[in-house]
C-alpha atoms as a PDB file:
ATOM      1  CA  UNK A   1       2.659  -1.120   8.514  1.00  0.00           C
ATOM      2  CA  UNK A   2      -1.029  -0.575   8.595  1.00  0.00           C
ATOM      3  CA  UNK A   3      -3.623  -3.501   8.617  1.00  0.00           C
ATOM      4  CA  UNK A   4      -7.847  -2.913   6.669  1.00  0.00           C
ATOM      5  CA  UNK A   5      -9.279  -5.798   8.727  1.00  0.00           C
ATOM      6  CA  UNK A   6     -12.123  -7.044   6.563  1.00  0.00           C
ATOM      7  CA  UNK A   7     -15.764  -7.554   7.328  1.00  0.00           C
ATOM      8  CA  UNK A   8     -15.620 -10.651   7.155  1.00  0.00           C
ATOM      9  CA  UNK A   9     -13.251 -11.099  10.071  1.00  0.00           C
ATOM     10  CA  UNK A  10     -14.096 -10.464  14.241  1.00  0.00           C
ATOM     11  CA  UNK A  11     -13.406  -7.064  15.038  1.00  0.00           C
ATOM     12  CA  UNK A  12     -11.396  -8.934  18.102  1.00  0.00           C
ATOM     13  CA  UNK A  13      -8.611  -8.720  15.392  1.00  0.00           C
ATOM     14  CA  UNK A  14      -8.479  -4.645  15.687  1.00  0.00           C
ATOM     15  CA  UNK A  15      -6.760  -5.149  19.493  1.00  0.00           C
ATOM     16  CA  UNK A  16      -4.706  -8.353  18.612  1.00  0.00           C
ATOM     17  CA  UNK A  17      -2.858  -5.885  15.920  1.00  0.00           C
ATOM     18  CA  UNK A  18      -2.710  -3.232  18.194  1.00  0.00           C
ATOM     19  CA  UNK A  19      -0.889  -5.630  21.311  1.00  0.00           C
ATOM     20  CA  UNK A  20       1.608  -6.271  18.236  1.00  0.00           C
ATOM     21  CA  UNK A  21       2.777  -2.302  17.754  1.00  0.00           C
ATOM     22  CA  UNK A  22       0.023  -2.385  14.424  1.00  0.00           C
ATOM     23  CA  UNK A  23      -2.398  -0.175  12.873  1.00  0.00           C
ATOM     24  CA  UNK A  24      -5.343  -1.313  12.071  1.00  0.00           C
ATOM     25  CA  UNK A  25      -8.746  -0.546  11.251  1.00  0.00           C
ATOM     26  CA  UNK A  26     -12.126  -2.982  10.914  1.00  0.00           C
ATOM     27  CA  UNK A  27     -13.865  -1.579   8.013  1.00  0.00           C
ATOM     28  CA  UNK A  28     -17.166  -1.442   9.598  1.00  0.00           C
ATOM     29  CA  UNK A  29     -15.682   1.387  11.618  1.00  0.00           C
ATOM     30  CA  UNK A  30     -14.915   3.615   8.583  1.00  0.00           C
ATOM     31  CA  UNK A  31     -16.595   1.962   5.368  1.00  0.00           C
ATOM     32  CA  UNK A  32     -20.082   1.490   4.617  1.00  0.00           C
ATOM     33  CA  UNK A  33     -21.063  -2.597   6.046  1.00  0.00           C
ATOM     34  CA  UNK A  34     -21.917  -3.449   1.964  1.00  0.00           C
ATOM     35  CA  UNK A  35     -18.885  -1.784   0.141  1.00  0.00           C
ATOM     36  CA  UNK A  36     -17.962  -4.172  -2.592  1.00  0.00           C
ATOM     37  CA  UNK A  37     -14.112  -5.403  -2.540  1.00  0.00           C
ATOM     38  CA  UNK A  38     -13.510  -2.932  -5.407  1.00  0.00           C
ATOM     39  CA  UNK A  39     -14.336   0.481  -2.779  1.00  0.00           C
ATOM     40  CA  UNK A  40     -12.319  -1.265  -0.061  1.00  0.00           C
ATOM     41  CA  UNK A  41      -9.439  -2.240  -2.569  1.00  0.00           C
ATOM     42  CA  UNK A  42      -9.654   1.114  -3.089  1.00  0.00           C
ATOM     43  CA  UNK A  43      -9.519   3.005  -0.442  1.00  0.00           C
ATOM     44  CA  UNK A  44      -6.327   0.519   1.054  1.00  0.00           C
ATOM     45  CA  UNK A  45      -4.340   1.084  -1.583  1.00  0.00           C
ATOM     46  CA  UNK A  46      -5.038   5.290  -1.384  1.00  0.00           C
ATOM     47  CA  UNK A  47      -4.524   5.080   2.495  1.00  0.00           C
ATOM     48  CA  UNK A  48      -1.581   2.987   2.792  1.00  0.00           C
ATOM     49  CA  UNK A  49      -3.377  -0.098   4.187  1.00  0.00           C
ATOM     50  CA  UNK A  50      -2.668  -4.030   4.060  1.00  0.00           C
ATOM     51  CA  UNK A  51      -5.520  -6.037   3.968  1.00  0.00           C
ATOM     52  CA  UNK A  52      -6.247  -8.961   5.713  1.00  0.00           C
ATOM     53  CA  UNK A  53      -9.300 -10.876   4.712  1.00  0.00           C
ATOM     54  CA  UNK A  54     -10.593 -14.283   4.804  1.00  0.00           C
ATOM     55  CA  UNK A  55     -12.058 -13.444   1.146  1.00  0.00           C
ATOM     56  CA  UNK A  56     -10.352 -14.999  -1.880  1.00  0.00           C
ATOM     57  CA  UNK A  57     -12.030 -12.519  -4.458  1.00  0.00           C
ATOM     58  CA  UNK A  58      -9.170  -9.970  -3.383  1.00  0.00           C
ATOM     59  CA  UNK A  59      -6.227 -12.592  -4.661  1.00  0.00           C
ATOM     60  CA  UNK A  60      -8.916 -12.705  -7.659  1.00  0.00           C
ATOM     61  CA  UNK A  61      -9.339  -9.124  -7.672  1.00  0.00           C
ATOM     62  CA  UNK A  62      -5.519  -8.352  -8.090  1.00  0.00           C
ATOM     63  CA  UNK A  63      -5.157 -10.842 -10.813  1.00  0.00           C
ATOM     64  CA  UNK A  64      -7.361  -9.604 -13.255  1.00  0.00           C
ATOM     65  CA  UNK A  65      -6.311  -6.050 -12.808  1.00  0.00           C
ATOM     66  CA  UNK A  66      -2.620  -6.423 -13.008  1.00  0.00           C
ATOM     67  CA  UNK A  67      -2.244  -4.490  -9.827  1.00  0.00           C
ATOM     68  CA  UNK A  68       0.440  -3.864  -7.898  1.00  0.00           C
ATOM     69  CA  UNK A  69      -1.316  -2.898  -4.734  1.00  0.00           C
ATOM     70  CA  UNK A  70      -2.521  -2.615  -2.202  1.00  0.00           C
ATOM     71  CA  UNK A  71      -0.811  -6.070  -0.329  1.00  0.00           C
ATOM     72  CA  UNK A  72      -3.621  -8.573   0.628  1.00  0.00           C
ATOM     73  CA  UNK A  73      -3.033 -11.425   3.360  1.00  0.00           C
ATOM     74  CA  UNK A  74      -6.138 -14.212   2.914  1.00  0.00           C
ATOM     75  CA  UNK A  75      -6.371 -16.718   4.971  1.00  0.00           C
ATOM     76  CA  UNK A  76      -7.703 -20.187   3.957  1.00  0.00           C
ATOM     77  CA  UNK A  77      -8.930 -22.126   7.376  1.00  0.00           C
ATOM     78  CA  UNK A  78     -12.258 -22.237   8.572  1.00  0.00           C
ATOM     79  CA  UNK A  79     -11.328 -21.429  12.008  1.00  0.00           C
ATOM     80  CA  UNK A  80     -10.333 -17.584  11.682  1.00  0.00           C
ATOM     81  CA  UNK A  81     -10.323 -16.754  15.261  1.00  0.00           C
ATOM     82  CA  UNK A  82      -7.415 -14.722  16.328  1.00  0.00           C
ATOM     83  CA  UNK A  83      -6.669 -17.529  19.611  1.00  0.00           C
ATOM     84  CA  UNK A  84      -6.065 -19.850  16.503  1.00  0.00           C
ATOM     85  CA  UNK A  85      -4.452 -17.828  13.619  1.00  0.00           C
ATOM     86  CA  UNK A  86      -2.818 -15.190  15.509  1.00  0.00           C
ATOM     87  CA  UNK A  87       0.953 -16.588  15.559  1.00  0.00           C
ATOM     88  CA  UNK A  88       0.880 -18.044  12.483  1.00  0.00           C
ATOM     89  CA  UNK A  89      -0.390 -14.721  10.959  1.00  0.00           C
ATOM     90  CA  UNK A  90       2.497 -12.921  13.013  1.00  0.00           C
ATOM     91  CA  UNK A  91       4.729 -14.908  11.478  1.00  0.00           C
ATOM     92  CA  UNK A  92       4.207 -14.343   7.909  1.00  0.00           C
ATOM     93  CA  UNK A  93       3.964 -10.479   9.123  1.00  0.00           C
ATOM     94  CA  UNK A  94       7.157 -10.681   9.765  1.00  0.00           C
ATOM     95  CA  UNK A  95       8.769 -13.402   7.320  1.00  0.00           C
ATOM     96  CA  UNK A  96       7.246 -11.455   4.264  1.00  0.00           C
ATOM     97  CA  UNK A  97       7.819  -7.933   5.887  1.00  0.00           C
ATOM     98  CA  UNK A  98      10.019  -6.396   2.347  1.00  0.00           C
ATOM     99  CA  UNK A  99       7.430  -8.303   0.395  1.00  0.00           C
ATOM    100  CA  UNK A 100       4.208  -6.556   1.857  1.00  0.00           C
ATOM    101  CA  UNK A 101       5.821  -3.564   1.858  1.00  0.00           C
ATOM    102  CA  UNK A 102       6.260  -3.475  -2.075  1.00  0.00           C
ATOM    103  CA  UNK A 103       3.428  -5.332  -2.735  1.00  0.00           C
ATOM    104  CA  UNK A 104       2.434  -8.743  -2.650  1.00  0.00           C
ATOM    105  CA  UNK A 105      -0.459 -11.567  -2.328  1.00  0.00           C
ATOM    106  CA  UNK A 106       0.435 -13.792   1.101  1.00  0.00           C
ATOM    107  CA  UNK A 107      -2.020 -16.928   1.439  1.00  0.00           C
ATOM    108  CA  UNK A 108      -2.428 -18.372   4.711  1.00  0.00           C
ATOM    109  CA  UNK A 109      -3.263 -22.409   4.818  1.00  0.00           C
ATOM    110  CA  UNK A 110      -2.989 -24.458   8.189  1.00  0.00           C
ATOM    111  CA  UNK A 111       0.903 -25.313   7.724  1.00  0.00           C
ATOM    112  CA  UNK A 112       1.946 -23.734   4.977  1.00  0.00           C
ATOM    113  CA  UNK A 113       2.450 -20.137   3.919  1.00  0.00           C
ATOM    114  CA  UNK A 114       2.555 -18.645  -0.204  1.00  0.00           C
ATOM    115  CA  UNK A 115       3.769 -14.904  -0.854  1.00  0.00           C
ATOM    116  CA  UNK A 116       3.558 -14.068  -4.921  1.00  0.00           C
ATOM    117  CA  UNK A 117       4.503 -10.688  -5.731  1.00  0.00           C
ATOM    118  CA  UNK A 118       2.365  -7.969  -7.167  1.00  0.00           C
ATOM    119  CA  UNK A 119       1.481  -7.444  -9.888  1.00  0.00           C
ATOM    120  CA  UNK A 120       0.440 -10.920 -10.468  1.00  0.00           C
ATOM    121  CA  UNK A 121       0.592 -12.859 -13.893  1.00  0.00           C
END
């Protein structure tokens, strides 16, 4: 399983996946700092990657095309600091392991946890 870490999450995130037997990858260290969602939708979904993101536009993003990839884990906290969202993330890593693999939308809200399958309708 390989993890896009979006811009608009620490790079601190790139080690934290590592420490858990991950790939990952910040997108400032292979995309261009103002690629729109579309070019990093993109280039997950032809590289294998999962993204994680604290930007809802990719749940939106997958809706209106009918998608069925790449997998997208948003998280919906203000606090998206790996010392606070790190197990919970883990967790739904692992709970909703099949489902990322085949594709699938995971929210993340303090205390609760949503997976919908891809393509969405």
């Amino acid at each position: 399983m390989k993890f896009l870490i979006d811009m608009n999450l620490t790079p601190r995130w790139f080690s934290i996946f590592q420490e858990k037997g991950f790939e990952a990858v910040h997108w400032s260290t292979i995309g261009a700092l103002d690629a729109t969602d579309q070019i990093i939708m993109g280039y997950a979904l032809e590289n294998g990657y999962i993204i994680f993101t604290h930007d809802l536009d990719f749940g939106d993003i997958l809706a209106a095309s009918g998608g069925k990839g790449p997998s997208v884990i948003q998280i919906r906290t203000s606090d998206t600091s790996p010392d606070y969202l790190s197990p919970v993330l883990f967790k739904a890593i692992e709970q909703f392991n099949e489902k990322l693999n085949s594709g699938a939308l995971i929210t993340l809200i303090p205390g609760k946890m949503r997976a919908r399958i891809l393509p969405l309708k």
